[in-house]
PDB file of N, CA and C in Angstrom:
ATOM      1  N   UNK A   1     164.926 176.118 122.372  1.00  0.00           N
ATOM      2  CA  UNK A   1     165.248 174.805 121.849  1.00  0.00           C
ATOM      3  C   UNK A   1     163.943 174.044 121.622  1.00  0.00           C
ATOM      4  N   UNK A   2     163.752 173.390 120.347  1.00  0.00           N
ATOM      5  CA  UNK A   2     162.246 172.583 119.777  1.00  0.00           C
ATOM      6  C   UNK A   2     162.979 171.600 121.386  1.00  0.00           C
ATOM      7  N   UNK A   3     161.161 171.257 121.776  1.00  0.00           N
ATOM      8  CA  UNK A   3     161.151 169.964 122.629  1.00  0.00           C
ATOM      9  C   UNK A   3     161.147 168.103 121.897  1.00  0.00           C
ATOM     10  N   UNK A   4     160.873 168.586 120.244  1.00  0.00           N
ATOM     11  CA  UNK A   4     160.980 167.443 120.130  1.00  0.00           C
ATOM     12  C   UNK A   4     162.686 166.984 119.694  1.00  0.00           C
ATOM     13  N   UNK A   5     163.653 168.385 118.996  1.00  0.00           N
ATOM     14  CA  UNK A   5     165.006 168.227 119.156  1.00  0.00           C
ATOM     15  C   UNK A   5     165.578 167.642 120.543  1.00  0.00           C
ATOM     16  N   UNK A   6     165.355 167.727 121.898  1.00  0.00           N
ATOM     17  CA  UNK A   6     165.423 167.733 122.890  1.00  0.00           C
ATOM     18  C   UNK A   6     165.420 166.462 123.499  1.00  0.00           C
ATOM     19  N   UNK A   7     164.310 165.758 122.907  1.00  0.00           N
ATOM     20  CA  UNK A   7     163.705 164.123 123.420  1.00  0.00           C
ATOM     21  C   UNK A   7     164.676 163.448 122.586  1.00  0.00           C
ATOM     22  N   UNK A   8     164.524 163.777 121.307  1.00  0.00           N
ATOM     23  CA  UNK A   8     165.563 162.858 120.072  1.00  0.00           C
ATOM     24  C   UNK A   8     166.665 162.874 120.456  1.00  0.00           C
ATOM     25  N   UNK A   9     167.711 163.774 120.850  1.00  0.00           N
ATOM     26  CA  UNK A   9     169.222 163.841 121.359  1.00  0.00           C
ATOM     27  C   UNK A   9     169.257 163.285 123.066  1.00  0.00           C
ATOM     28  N   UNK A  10     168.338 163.915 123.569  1.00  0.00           N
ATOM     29  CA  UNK A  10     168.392 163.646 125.086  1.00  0.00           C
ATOM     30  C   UNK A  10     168.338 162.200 125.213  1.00  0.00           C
ATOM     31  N   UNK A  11     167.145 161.412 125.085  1.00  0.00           N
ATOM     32  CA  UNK A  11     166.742 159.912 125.484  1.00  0.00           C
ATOM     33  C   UNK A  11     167.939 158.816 125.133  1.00  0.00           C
ATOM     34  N   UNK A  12     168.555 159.270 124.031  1.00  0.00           N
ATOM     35  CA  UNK A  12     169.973 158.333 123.702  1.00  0.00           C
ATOM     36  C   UNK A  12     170.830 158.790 124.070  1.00  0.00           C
ATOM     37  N   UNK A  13     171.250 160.211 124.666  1.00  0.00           N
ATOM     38  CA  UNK A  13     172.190 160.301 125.239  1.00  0.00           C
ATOM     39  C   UNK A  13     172.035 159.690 126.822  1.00  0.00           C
ATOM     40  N   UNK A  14     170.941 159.805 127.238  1.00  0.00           N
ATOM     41  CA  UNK A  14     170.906 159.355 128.576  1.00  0.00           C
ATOM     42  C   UNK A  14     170.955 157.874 128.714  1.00  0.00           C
ATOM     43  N   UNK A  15     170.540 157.183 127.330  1.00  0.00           N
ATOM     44  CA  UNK A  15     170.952 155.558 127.656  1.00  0.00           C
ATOM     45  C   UNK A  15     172.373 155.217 127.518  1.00  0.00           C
ATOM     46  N   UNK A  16     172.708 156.178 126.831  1.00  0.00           N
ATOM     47  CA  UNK A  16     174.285 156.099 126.241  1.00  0.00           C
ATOM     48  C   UNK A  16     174.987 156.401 127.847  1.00  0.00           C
ATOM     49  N   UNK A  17     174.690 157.208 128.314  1.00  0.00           N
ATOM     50  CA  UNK A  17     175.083 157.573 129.564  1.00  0.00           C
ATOM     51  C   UNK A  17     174.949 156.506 130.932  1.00  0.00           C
ATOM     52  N   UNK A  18     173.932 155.795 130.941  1.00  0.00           N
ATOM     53  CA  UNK A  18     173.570 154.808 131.401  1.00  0.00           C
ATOM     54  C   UNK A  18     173.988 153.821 131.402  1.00  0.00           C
ATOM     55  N   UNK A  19     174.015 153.251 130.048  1.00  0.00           N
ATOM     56  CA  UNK A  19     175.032 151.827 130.087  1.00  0.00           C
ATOM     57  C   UNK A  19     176.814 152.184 130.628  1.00  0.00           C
ATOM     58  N   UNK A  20     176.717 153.335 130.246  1.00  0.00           N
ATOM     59  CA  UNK A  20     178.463 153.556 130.585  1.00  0.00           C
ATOM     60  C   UNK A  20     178.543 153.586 132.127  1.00  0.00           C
ATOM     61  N   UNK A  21     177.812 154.171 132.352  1.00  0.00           N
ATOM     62  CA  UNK A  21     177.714 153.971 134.095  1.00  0.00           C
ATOM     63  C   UNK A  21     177.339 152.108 134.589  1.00  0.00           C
ATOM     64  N   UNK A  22     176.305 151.559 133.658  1.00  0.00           N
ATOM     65  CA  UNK A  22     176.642 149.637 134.685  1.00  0.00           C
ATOM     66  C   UNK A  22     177.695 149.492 134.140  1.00  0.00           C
ATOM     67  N   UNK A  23     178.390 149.702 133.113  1.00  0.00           N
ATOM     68  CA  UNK A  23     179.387 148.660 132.508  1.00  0.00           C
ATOM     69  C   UNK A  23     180.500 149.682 133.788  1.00  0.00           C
ATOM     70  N   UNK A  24     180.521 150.461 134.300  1.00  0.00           N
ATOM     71  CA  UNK A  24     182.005 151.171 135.180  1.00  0.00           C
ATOM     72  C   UNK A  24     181.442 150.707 136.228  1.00  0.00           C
ATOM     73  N   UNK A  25     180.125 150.107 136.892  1.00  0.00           N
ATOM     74  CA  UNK A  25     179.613 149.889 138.405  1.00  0.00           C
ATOM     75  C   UNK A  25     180.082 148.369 138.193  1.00  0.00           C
ATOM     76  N   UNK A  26     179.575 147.681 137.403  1.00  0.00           N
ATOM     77  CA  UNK A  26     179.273 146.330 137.052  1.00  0.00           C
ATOM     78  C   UNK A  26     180.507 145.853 136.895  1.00  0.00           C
ATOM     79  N   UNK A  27     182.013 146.791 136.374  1.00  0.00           N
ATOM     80  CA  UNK A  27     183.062 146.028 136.116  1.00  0.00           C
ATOM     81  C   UNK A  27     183.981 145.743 137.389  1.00  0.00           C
ATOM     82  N   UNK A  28     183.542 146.804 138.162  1.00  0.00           N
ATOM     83  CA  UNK A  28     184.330 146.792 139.500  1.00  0.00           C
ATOM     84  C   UNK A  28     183.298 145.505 140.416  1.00  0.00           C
ATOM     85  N   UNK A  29     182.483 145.810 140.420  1.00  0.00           N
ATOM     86  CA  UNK A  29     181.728 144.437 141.353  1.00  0.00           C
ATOM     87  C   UNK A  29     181.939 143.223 140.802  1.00  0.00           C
ATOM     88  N   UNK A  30     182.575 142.668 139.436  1.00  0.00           N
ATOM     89  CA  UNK A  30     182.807 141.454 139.239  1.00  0.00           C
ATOM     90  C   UNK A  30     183.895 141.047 138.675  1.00  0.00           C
ATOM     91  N   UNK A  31     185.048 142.202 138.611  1.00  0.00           N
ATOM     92  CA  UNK A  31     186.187 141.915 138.936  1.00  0.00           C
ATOM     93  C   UNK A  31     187.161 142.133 137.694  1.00  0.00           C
ATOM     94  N   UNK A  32     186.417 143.094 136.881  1.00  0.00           N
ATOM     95  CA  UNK A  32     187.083 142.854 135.397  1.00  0.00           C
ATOM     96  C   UNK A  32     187.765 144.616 135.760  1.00  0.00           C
ATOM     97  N   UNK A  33     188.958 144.485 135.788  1.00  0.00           N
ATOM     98  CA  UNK A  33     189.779 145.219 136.059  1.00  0.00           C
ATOM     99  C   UNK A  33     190.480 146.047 134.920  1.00  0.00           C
ATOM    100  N   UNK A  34     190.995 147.405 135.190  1.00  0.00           N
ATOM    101  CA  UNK A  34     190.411 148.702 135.616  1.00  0.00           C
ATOM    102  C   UNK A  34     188.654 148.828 135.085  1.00  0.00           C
ATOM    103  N   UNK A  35     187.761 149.136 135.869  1.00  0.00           N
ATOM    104  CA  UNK A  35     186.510 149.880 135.947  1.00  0.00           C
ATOM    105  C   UNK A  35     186.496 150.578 134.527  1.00  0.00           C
ATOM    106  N   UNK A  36     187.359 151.568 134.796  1.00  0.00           N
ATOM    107  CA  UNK A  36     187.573 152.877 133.831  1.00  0.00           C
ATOM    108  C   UNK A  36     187.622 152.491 132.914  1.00  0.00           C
ATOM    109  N   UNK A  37     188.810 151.250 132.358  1.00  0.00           N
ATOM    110  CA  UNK A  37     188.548 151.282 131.273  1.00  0.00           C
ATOM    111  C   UNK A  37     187.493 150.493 130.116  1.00  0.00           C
ATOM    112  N   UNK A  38     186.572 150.066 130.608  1.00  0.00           N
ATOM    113  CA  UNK A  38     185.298 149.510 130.761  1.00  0.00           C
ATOM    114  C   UNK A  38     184.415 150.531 130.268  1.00  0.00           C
ATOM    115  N   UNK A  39     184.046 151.603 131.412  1.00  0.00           N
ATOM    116  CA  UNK A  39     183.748 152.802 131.068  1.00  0.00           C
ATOM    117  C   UNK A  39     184.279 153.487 129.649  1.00  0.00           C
ATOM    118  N   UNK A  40     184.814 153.512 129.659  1.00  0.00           N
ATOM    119  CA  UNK A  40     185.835 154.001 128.628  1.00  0.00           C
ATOM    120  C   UNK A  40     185.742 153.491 127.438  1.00  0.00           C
ATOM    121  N   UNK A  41     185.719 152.148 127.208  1.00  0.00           N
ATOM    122  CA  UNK A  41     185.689 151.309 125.864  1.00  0.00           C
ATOM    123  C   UNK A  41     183.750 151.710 125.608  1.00  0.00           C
ATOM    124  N   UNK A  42     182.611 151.287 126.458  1.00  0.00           N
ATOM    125  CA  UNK A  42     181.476 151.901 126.502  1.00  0.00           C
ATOM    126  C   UNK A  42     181.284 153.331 126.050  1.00  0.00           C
ATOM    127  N   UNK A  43     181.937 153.763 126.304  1.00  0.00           N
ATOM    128  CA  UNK A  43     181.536 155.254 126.165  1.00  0.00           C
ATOM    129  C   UNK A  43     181.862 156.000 124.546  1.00  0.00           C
ATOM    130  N   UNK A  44     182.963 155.237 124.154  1.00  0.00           N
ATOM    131  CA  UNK A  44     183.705 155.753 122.956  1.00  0.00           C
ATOM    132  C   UNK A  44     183.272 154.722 121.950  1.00  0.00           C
ATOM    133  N   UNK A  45     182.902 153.773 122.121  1.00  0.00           N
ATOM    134  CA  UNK A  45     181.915 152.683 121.054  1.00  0.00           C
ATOM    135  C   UNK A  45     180.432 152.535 121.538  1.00  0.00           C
ATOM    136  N   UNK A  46     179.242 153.597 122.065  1.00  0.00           N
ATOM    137  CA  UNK A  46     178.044 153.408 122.038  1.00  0.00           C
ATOM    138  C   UNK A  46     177.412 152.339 121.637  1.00  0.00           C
ATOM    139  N   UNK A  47     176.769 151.453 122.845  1.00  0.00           N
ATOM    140  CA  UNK A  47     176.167 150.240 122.298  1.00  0.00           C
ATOM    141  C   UNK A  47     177.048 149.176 121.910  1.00  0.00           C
ATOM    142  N   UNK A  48     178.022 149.536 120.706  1.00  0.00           N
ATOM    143  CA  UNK A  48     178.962 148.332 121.081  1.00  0.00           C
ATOM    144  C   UNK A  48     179.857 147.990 121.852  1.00  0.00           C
ATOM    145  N   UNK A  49     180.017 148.867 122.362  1.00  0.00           N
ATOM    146  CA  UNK A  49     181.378 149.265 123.861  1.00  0.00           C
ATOM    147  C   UNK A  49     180.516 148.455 124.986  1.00  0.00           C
ATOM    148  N   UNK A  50     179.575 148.224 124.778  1.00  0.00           N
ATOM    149  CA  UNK A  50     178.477 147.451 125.743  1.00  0.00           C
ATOM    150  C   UNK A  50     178.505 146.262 125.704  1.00  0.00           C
ATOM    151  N   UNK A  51     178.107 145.834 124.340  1.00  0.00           N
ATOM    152  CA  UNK A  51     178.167 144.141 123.560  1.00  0.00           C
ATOM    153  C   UNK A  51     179.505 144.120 124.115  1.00  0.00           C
ATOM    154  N   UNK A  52     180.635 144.468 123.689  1.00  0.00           N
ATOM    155  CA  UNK A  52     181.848 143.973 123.935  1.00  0.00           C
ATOM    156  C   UNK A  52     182.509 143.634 125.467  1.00  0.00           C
ATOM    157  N   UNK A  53     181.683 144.620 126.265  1.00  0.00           N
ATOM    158  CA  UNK A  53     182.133 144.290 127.882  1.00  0.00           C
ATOM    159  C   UNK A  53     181.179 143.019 128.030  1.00  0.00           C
ATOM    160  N   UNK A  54     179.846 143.065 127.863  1.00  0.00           N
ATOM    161  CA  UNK A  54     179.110 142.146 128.275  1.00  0.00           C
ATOM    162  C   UNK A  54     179.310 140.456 127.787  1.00  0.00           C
ATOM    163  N   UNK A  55     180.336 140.234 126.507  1.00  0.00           N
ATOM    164  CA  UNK A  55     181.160 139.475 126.052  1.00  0.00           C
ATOM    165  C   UNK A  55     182.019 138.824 126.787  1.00  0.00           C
ATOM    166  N   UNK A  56     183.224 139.829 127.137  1.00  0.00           N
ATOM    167  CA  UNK A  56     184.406 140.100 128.459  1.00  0.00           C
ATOM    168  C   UNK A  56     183.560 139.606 129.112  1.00  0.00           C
ATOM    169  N   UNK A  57     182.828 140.133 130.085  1.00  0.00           N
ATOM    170  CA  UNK A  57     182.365 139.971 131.378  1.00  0.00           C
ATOM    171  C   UNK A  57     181.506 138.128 131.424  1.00  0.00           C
ATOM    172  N   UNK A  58     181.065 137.530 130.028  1.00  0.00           N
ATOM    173  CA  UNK A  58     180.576 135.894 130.340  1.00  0.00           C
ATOM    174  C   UNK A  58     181.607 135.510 130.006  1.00  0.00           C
ATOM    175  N   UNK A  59     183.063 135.737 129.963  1.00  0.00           N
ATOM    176  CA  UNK A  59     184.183 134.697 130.252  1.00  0.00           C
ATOM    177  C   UNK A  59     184.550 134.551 131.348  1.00  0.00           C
ATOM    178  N   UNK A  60     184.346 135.111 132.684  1.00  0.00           N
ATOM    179  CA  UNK A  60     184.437 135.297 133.556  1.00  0.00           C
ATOM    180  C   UNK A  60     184.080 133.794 133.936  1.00  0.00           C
ATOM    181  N   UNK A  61     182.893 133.478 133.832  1.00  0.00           N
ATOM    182  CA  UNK A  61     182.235 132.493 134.514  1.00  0.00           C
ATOM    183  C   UNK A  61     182.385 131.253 133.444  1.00  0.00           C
ATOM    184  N   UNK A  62     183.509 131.430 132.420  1.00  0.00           N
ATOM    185  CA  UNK A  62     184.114 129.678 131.895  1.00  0.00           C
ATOM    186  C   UNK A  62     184.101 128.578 132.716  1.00  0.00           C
ATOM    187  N   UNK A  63     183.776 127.805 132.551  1.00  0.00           N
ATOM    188  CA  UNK A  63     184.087 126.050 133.698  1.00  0.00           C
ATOM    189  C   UNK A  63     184.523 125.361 132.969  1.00  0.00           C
ATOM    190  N   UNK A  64     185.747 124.817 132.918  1.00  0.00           N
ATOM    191  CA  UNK A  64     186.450 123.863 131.792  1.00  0.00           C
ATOM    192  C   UNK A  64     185.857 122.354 132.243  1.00  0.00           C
ATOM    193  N   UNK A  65     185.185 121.753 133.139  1.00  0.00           N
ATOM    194  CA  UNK A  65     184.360 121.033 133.200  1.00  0.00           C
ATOM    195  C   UNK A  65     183.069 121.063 132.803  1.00  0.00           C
ATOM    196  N   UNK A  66     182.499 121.617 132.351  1.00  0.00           N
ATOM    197  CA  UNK A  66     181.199 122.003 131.259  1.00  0.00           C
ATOM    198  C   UNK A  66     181.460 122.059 129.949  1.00  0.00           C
ATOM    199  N   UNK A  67     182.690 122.564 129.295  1.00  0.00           N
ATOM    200  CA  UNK A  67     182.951 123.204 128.479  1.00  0.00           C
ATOM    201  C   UNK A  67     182.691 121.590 127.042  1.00  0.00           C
ATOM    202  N   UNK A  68     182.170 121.169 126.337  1.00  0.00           N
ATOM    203  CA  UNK A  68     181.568 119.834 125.846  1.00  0.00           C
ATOM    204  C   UNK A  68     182.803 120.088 124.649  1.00  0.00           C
ATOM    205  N   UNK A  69     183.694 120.610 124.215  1.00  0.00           N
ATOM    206  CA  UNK A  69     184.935 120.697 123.550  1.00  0.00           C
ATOM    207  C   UNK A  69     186.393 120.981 123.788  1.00  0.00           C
ATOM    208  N   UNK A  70     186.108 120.932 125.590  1.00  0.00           N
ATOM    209  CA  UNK A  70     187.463 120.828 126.428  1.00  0.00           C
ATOM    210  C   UNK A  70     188.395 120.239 125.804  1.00  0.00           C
ATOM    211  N   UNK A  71     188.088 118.954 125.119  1.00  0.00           N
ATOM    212  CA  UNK A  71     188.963 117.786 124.373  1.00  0.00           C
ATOM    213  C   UNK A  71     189.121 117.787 122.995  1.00  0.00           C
ATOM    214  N   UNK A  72     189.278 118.614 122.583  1.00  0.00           N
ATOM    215  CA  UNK A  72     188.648 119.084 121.256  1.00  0.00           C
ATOM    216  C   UNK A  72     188.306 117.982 120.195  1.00  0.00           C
ATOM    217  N   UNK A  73     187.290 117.664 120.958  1.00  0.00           N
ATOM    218  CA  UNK A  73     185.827 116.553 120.249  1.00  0.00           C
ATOM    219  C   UNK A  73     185.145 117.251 119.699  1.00  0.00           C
ATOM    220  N   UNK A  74     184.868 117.120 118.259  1.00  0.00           N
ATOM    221  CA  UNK A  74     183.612 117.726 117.765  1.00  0.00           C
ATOM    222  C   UNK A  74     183.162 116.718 117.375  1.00  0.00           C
ATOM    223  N   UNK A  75     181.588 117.364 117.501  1.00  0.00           N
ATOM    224  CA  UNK A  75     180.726 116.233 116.746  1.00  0.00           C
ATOM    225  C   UNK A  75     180.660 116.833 115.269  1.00  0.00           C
ATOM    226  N   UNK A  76     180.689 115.578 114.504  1.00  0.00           N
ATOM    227  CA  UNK A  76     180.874 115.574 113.067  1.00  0.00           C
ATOM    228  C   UNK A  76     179.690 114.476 112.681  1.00  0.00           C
ATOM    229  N   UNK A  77     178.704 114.900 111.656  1.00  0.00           N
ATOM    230  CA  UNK A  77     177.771 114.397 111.429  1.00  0.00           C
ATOM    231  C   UNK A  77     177.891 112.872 110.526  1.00  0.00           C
ATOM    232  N   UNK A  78     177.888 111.852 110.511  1.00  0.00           N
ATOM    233  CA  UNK A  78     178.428 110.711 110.222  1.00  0.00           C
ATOM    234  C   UNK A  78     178.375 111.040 108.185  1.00  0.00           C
ATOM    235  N   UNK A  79     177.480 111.249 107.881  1.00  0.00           N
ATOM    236  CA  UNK A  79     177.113 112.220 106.281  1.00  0.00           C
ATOM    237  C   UNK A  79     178.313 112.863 105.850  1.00  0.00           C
ATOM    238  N   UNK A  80     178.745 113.828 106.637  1.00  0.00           N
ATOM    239  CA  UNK A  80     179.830 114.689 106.576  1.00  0.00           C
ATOM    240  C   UNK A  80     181.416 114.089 107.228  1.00  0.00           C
ATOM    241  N   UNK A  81     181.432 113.466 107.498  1.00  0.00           N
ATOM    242  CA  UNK A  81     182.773 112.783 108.532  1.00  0.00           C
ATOM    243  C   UNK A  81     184.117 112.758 106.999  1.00  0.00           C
ATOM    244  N   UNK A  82     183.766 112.171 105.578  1.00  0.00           N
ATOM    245  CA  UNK A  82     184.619 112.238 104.737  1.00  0.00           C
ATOM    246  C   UNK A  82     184.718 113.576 104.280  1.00  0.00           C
ATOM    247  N   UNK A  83     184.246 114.392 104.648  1.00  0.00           N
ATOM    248  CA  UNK A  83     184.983 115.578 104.104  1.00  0.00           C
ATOM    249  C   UNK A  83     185.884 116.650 105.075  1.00  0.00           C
ATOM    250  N   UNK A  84     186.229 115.836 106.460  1.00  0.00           N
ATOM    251  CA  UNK A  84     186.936 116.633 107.488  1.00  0.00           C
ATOM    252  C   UNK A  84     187.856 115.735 107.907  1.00  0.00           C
ATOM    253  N   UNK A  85     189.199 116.135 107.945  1.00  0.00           N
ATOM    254  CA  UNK A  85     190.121 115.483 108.933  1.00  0.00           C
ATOM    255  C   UNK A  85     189.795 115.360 110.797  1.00  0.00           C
ATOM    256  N   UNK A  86     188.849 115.976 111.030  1.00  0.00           N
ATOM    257  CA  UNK A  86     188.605 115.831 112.360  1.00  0.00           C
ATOM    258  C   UNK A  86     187.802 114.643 113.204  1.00  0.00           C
ATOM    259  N   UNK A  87     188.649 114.052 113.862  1.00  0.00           N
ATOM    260  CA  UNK A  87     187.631 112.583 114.336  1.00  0.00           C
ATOM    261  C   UNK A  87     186.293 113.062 115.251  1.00  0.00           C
ATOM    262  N   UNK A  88     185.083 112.355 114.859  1.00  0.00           N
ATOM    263  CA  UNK A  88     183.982 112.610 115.663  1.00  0.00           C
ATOM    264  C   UNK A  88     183.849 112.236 116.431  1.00  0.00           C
ATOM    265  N   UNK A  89     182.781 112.048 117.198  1.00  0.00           N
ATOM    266  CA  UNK A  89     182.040 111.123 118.114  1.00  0.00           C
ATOM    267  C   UNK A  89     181.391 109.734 117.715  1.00  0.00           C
ATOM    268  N   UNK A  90     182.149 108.777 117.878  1.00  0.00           N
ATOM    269  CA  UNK A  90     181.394 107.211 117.334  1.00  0.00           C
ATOM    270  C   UNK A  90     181.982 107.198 116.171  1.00  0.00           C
ATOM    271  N   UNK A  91     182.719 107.585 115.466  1.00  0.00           N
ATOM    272  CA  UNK A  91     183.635 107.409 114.653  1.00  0.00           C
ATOM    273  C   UNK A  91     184.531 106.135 114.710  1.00  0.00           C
ATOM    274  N   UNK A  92     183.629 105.474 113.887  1.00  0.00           N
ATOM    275  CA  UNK A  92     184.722 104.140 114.250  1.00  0.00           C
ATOM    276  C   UNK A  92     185.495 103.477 113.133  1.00  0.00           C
ATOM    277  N   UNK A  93     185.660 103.951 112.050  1.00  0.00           N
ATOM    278  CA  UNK A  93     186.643 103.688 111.343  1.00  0.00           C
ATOM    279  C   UNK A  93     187.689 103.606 111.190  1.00  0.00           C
ATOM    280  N   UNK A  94     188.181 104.852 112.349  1.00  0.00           N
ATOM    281  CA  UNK A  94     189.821 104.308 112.567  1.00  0.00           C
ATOM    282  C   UNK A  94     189.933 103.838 114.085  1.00  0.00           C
ATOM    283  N   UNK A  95     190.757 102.998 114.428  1.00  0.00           N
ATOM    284  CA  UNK A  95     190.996 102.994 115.714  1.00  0.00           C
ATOM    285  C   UNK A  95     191.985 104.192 116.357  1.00  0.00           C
ATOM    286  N   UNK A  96     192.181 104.625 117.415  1.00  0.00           N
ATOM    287  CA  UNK A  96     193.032 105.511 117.804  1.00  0.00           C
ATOM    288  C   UNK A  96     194.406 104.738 118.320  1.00  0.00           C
ATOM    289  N   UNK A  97     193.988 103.990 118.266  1.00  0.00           N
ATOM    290  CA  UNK A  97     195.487 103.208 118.741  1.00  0.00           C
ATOM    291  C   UNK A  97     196.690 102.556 117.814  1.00  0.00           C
ATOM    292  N   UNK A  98     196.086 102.215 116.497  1.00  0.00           N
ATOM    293  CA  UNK A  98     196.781 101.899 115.527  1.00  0.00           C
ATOM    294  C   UNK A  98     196.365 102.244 114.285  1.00  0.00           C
ATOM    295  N   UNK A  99     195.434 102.900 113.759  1.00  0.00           N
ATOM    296  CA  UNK A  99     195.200 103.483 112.848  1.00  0.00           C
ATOM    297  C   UNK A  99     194.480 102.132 111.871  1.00  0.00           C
ATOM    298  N   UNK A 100     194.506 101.551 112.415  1.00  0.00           N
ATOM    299  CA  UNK A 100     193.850 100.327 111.452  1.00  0.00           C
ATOM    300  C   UNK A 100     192.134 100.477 111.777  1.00  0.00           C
ATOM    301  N   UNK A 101     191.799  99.930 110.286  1.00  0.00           N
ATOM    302  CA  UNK A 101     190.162 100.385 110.512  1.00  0.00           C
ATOM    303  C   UNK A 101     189.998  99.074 111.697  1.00  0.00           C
ATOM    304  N   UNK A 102     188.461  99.658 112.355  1.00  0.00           N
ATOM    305  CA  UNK A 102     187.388  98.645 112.647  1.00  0.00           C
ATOM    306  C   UNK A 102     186.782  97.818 112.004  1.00  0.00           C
ATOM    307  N   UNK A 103     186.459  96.680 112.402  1.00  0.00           N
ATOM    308  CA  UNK A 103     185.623  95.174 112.226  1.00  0.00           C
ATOM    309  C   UNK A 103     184.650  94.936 113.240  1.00  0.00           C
ATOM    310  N   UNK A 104     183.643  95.327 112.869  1.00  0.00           N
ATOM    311  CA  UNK A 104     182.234  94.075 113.336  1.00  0.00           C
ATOM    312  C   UNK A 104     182.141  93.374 113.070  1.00  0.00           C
ATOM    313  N   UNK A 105     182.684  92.096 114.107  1.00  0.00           N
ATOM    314  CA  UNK A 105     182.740  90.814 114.226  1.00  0.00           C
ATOM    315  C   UNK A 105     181.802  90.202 115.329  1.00  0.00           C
TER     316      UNK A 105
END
């Protein structure tokens, strides 16, 4: 067998092999249940079977007290505000209580 055939197939199979092994260690230590199939999704999508657990795995740690669209507030750039039905931040043209515009008085 050429040694440089050897390095070219070997070195990616062994990372390929590698990530499939943290994503099956890594799923059981933080709770994303079955392991296997973790392993499994890794193993049969190379590299992206990876992206995709490591995805999974930062929802884990959501805080709906951090989350700055819990309320679904977006900020809408005051420039742009007439071309979206969505109320912004400091948006003061309508009131929320009666729909009647604001007055600076």
């Amino acid at each position: 067998m050429d040694p440089l055939l050897a390095v070219l197939v070997g070195i990616p199979l062994l990372w390929h092999l590698g990530l499939t092994a943290v994503a099956y260690y890594d799923a059981g230590r933080v709770g994303l249940e079955p392991p296997k199939k973790w392993a499994a999704i890794t193993f049969c999508l190379p590299l992206i079977g990876f992206f995709i657990y490591l995805f999974e795995r930062s929802e884990l740690s959501y805080d709906p007290e951090s989350d700055p669209y819990r309320d679904h507030n977006f900020n809408v750039h005051p420039s742009r505000a007439d071309d979206t039905p969505l109320p912004s931040r400091g948006d003061d043209r309508l009131s929320p209580e009666n729909g009647e515009e604001k007055r600076d008085e």
